[in-house]
C-alpha atoms as a PDB file:
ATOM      1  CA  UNK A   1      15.328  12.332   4.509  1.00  0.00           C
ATOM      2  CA  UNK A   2      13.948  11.976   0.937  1.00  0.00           C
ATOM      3  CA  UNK A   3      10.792  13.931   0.450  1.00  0.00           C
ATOM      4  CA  UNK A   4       7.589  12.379  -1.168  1.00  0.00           C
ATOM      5  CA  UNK A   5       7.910  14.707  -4.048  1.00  0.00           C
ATOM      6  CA  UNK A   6      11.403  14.950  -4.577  1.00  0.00           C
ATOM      7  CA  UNK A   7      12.989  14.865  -8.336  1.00  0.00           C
ATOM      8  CA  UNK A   8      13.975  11.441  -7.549  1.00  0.00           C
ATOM      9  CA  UNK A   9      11.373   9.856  -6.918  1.00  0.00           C
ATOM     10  CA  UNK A  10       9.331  11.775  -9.743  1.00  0.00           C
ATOM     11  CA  UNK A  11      12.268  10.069 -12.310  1.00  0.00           C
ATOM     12  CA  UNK A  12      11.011   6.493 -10.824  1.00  0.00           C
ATOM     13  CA  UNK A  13       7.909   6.951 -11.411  1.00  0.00           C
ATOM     14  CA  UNK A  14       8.575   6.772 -14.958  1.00  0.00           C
ATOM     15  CA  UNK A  15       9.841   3.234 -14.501  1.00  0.00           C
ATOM     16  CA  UNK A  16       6.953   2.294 -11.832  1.00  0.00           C
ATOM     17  CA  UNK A  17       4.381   2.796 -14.579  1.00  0.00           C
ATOM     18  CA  UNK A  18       5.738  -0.168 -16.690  1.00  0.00           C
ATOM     19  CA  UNK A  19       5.713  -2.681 -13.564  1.00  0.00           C
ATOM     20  CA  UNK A  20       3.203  -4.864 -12.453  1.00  0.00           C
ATOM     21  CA  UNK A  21       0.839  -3.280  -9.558  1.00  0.00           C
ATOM     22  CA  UNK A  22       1.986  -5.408  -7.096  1.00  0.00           C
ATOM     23  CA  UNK A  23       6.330  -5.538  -7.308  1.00  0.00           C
ATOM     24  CA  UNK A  24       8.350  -7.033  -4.439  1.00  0.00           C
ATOM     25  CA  UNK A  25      11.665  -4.707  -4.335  1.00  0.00           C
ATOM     26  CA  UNK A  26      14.919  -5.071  -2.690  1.00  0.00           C
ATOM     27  CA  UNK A  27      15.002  -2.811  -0.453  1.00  0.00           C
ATOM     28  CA  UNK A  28      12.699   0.651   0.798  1.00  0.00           C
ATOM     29  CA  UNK A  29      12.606   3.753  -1.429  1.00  0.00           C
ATOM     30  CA  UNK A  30      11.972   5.655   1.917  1.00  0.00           C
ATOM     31  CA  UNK A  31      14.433   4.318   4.368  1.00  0.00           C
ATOM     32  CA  UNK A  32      13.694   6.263   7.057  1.00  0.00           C
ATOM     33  CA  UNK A  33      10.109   5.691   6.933  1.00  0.00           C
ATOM     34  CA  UNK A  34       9.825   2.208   6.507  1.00  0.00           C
ATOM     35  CA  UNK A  35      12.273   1.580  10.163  1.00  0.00           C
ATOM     36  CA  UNK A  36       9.981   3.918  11.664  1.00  0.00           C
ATOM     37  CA  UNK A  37       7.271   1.387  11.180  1.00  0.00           C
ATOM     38  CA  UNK A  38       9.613  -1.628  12.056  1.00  0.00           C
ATOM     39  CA  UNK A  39      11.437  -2.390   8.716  1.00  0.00           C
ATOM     40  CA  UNK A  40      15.288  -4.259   9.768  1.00  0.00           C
ATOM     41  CA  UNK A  41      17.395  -5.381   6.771  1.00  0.00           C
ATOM     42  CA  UNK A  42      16.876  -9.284   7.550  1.00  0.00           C
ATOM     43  CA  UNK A  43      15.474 -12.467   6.440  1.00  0.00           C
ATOM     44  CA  UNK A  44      11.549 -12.692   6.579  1.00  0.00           C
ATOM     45  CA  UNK A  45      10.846  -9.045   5.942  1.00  0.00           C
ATOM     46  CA  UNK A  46       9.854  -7.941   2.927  1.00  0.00           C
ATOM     47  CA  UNK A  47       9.254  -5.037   0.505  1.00  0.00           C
ATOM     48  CA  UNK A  48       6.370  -4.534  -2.287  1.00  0.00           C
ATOM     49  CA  UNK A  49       5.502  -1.434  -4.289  1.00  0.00           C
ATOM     50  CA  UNK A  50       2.175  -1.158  -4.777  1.00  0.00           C
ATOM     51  CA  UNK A  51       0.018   1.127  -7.514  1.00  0.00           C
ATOM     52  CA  UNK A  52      -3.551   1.612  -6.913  1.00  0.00           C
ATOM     53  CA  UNK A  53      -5.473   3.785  -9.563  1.00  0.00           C
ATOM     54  CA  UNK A  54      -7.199   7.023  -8.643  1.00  0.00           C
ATOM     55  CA  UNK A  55     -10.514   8.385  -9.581  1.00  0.00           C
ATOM     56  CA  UNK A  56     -14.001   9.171  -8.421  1.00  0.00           C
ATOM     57  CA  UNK A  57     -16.803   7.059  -6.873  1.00  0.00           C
ATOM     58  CA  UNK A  58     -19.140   7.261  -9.835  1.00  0.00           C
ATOM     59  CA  UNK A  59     -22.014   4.734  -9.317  1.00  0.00           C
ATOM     60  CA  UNK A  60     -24.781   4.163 -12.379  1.00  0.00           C
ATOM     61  CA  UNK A  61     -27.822   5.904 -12.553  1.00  0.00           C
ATOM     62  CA  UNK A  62     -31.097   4.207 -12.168  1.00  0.00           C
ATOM     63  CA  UNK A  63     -32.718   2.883 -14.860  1.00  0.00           C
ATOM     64  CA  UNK A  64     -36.637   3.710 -13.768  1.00  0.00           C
ATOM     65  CA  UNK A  65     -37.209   7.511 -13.126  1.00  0.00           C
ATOM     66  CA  UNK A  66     -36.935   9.268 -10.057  1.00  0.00           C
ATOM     67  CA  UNK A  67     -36.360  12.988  -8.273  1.00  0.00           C
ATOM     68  CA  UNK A  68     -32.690  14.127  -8.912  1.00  0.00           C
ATOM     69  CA  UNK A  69     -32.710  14.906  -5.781  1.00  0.00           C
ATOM     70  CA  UNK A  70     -33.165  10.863  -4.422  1.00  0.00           C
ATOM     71  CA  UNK A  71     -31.412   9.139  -7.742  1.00  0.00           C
ATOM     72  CA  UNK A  72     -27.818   8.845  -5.354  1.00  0.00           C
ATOM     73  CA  UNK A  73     -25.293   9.307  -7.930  1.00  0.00           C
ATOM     74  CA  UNK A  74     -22.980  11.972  -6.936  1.00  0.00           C
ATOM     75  CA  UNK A  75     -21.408  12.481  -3.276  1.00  0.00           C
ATOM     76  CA  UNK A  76     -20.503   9.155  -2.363  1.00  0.00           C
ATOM     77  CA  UNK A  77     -17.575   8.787  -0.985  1.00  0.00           C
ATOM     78  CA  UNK A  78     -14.974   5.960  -0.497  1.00  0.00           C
ATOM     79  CA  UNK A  79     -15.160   4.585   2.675  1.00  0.00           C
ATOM     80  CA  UNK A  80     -11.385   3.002   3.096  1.00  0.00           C
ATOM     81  CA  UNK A  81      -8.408   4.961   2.062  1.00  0.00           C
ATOM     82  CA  UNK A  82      -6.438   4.269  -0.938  1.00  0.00           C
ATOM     83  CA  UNK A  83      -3.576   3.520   1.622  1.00  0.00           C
ATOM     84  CA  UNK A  84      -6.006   0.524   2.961  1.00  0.00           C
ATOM     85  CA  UNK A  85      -6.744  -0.832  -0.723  1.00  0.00           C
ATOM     86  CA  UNK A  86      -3.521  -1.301  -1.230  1.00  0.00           C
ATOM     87  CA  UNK A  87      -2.626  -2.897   1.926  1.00  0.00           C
ATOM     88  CA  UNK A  88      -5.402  -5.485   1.170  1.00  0.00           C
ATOM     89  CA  UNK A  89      -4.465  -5.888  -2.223  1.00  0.00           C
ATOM     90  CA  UNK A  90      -1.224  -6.750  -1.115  1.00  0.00           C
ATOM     91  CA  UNK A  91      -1.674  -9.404   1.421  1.00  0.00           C
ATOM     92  CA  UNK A  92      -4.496 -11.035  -0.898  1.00  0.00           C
ATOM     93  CA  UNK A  93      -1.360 -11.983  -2.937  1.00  0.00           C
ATOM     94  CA  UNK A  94       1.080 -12.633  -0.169  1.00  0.00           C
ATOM     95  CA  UNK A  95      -1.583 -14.981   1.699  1.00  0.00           C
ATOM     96  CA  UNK A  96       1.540 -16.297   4.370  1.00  0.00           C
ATOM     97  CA  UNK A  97       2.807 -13.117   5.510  1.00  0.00           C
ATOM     98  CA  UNK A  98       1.663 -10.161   7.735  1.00  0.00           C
ATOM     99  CA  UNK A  99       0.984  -6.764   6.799  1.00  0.00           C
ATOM    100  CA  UNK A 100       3.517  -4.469   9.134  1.00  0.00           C
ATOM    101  CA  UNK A 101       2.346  -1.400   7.908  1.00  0.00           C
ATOM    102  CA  UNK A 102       2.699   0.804   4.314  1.00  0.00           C
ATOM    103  CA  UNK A 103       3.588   4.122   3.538  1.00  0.00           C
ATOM    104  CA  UNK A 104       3.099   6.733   0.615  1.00  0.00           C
ATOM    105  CA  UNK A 105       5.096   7.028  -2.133  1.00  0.00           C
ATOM    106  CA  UNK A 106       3.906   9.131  -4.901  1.00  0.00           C
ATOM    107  CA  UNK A 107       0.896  10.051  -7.006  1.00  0.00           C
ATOM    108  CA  UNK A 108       0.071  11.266 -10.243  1.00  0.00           C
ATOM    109  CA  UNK A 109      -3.173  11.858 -12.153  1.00  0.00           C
ATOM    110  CA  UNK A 110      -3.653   8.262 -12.536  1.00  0.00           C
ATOM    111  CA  UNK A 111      -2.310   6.258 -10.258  1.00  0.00           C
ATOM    112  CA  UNK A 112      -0.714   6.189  -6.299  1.00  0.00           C
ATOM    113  CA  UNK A 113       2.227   4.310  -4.744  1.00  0.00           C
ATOM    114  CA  UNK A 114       2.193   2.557  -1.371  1.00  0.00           C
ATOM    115  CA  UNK A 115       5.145   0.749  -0.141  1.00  0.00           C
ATOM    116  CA  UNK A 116       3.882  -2.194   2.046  1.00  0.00           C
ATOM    117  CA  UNK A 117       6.393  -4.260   4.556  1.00  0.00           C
ATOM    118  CA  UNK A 118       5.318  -7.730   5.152  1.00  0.00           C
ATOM    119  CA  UNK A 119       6.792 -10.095   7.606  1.00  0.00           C
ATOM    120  CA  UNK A 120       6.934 -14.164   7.572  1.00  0.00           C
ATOM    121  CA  UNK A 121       5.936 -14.652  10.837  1.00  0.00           C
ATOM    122  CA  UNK A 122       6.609 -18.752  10.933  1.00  0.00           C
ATOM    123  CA  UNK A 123      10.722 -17.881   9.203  1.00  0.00           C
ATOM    124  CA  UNK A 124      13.135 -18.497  12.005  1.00  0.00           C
ATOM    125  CA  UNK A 125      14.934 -15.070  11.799  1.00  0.00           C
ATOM    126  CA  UNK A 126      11.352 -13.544  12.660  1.00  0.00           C
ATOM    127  CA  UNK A 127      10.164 -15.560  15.699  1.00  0.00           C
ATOM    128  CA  UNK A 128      13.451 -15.376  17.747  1.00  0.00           C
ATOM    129  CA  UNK A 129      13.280 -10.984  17.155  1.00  0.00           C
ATOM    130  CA  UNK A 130      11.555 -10.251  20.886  1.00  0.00           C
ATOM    131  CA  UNK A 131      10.892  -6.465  19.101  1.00  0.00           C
ATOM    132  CA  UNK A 132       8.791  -7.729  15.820  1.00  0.00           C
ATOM    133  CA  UNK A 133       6.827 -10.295  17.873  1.00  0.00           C
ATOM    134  CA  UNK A 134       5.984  -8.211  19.801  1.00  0.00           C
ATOM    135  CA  UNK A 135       4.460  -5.707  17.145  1.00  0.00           C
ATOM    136  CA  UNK A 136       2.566  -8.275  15.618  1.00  0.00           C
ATOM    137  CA  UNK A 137       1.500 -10.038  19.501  1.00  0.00           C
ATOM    138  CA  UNK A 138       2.922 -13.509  18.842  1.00  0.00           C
ATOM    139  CA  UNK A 139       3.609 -15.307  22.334  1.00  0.00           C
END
């Protein structure tokens, strides 16, 4: 099992930082993972790495005056997880194929790393597997 912040993974980082955000890959960095959620090694499933920056919620302050107190600045929160975003992001630019599910990767102080496995649900290979149909409730 490779751990999430093993040296090995802290090496590819350096190499992550100079892709694009959204990166199809070969094949899963976490192996083990990525079958838990349904991943085989076949035709019409696929692999992106994506990077989705960190940071706080910081909304603007009002313009007209008001009690600190009401002005709403500080403590909001995000309301979907950075693990969502990315997922989103993701199938935004894959528009034919379903999420499966994503795991996490890594993180530093800037940025964090999801791996996302679509699926093609109209490829041939896909719609004859009983087991992935019936994860994603095709009849």
């Amino acid at each position: 099992m490779l751990k999430t912040r093993s040296q090995f993974i802290k090496d590819k980082a350096y190499i992550w930082r100079k892709e694009p955000t959204i990166h199809r890959i070969d094949y899963p960095t976490r192996l083990d993972r990525a079958r838990a959620l349904g991943y085989k090694a076949k035709q019409g499933i696929i692999v992106v790495r994506a990077r989705v920056g960190r940071g706080g919620m910081r909304k603007q302050r009002p313009v007209s005056g008001r009690r600190p107190k009401h002005i709403g600045v500080t403590h909001i929160k995000q309301s979907e997880s950075m693990k969502i975003v990315a997922q989103r992001r993701v199938a935004e630019k894959f528009v034919n194929l379903k999420v499966l599910g994503s795991y996490f990767l890594y993180q530093d102080g800037m940025y964090s790393w999801f791996e996302v496995i679509l699926i093609d649900p109209n490829h041939p290979a896909i719609s004859k597997d009983k087991e992935i149909r019936s994860k994603l409730n095709f009849n």
